[in-house]
C-alpha atoms as a PDB file:
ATOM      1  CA  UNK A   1     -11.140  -7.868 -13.638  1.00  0.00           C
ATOM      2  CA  UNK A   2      -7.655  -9.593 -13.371  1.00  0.00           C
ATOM      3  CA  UNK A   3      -6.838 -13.154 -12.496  1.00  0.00           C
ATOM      4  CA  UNK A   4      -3.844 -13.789  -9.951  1.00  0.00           C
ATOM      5  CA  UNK A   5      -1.912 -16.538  -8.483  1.00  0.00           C
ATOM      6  CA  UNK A   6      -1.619 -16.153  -4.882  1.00  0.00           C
ATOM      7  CA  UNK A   7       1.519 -18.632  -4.250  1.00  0.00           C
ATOM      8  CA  UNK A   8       2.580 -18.671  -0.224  1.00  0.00           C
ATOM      9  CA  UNK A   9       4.656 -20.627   1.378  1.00  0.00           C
ATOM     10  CA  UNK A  10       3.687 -20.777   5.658  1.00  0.00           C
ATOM     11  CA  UNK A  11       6.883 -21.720   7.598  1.00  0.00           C
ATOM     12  CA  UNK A  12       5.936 -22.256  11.027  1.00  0.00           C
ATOM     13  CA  UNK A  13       3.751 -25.116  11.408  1.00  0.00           C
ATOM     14  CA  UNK A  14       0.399 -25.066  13.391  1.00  0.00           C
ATOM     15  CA  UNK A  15       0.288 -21.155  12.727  1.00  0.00           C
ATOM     16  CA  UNK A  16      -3.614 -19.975  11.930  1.00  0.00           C
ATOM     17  CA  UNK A  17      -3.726 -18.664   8.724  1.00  0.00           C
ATOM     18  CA  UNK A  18      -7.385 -18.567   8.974  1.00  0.00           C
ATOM     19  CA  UNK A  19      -7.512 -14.459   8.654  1.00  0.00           C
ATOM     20  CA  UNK A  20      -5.013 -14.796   5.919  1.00  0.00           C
ATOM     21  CA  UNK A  21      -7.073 -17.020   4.142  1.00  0.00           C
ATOM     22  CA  UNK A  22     -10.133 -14.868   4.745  1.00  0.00           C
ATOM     23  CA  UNK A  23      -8.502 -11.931   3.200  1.00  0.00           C
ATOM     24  CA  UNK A  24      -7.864 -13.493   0.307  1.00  0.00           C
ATOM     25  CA  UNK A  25     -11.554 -14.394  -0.329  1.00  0.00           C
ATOM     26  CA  UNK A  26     -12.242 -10.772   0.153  1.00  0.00           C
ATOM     27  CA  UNK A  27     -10.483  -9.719  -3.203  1.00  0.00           C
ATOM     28  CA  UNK A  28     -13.501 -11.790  -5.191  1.00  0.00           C
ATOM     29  CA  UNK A  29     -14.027 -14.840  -6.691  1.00  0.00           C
ATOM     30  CA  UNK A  30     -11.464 -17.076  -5.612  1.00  0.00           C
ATOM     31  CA  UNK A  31     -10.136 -20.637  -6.452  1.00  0.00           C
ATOM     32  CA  UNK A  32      -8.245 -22.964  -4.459  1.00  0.00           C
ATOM     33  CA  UNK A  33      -7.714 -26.680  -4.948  1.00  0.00           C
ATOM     34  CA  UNK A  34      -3.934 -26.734  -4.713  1.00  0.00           C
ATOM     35  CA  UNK A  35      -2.626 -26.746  -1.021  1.00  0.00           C
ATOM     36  CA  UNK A  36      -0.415 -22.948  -1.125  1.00  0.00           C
ATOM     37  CA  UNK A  37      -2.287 -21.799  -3.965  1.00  0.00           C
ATOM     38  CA  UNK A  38      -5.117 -19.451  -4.693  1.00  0.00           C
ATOM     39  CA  UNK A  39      -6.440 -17.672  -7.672  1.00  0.00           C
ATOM     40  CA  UNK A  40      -8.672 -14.453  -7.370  1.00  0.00           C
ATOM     41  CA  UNK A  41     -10.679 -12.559  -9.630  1.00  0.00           C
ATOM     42  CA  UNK A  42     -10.367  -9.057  -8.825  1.00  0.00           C
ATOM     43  CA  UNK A  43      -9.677  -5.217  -9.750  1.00  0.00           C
ATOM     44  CA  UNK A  44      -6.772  -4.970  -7.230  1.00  0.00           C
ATOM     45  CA  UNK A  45      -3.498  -5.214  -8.381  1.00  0.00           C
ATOM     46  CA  UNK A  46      -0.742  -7.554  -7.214  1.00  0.00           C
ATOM     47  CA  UNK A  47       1.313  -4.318  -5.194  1.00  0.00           C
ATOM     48  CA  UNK A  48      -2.420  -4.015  -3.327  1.00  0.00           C
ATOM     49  CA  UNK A  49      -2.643  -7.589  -2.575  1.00  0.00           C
ATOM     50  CA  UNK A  50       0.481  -8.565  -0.959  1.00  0.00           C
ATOM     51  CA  UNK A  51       0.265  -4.972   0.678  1.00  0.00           C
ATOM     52  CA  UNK A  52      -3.411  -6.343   2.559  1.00  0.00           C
ATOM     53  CA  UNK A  53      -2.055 -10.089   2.608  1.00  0.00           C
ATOM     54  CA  UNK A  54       1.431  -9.525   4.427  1.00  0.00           C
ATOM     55  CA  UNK A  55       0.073  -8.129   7.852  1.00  0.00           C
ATOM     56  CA  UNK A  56      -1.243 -11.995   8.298  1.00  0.00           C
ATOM     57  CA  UNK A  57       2.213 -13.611   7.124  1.00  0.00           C
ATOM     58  CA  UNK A  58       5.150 -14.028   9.913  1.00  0.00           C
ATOM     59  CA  UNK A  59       8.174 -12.239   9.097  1.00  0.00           C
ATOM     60  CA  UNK A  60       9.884 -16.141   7.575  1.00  0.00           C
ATOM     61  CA  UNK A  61       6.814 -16.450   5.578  1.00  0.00           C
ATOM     62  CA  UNK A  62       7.038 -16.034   1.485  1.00  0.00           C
ATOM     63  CA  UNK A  63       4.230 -14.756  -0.814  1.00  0.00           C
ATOM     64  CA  UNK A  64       4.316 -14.485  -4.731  1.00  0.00           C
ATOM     65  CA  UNK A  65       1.560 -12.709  -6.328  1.00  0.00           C
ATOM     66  CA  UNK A  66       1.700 -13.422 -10.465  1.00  0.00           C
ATOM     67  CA  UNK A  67      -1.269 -12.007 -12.665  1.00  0.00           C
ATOM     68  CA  UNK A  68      -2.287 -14.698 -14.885  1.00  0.00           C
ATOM     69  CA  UNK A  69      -3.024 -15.157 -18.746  1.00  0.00           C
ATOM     70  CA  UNK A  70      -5.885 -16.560 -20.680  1.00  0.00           C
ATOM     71  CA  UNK A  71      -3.397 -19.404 -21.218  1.00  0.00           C
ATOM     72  CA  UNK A  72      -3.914 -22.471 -18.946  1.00  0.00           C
ATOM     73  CA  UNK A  73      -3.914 -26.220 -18.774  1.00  0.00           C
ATOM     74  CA  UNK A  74      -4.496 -28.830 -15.910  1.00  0.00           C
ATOM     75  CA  UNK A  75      -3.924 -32.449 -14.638  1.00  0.00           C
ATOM     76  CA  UNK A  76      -5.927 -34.118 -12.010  1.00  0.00           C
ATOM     77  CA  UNK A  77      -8.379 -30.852 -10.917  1.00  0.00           C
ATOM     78  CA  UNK A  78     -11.637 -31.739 -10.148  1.00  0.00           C
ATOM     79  CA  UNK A  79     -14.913 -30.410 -12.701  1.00  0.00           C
ATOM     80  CA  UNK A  80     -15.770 -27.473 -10.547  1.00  0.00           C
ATOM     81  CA  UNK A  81     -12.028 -26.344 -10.385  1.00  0.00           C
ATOM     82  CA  UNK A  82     -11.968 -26.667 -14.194  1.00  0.00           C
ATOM     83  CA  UNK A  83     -15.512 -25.079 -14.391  1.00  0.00           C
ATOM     84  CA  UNK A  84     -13.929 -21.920 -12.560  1.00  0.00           C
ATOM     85  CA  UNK A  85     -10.581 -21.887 -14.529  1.00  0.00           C
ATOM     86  CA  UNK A  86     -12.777 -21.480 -18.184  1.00  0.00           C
ATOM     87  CA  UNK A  87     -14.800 -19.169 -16.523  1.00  0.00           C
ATOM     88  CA  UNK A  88     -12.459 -16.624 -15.603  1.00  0.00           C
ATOM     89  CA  UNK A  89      -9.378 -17.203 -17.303  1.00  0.00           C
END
């Protein structure tokens, strides 16, 4: 399994992102205690992901996808967000 940074950025306010948001929980264990920012651990690749993430995005939207390394530090995330990031990074 891979870890990736799901990075979006949702331009039209009061939009429901709710089934975007659902997708990404579908790819696996997932993190997300930063506002535009998710994590999943999964055995899809980054292509895959934006391909099943961008039918929920509006056409001004933006969406980064970046596997991640082992390599990781943190300021101000809670104990269970820190718990997550040693146990999959």
């Amino acid at each position: 399994m891979t870890v990736y940074s799901i990075s979006y950025d949702l331009h039209d306010p009061g939009q429901d992102y709710e089934e975007l948001h659902e997708e990404i929980k579908d790819f696996g264990a997932w993190w997300h205690h930063l506002e535009s920012t998710w994590l999943v651990d999964t055995s899809s690749t980054a292509s895959k992901i934006v391909d099943e993430l961008s039918p929920h995005l509006d056409s001004n939207d933006e969406l980064l996808v970046t596997r991640l390394s082992g390599s990781w530090a943190s300021w101000g995330i809670n104990d269970s967000g820190n718990d997550w990031l040693h146990e999959h990074l």
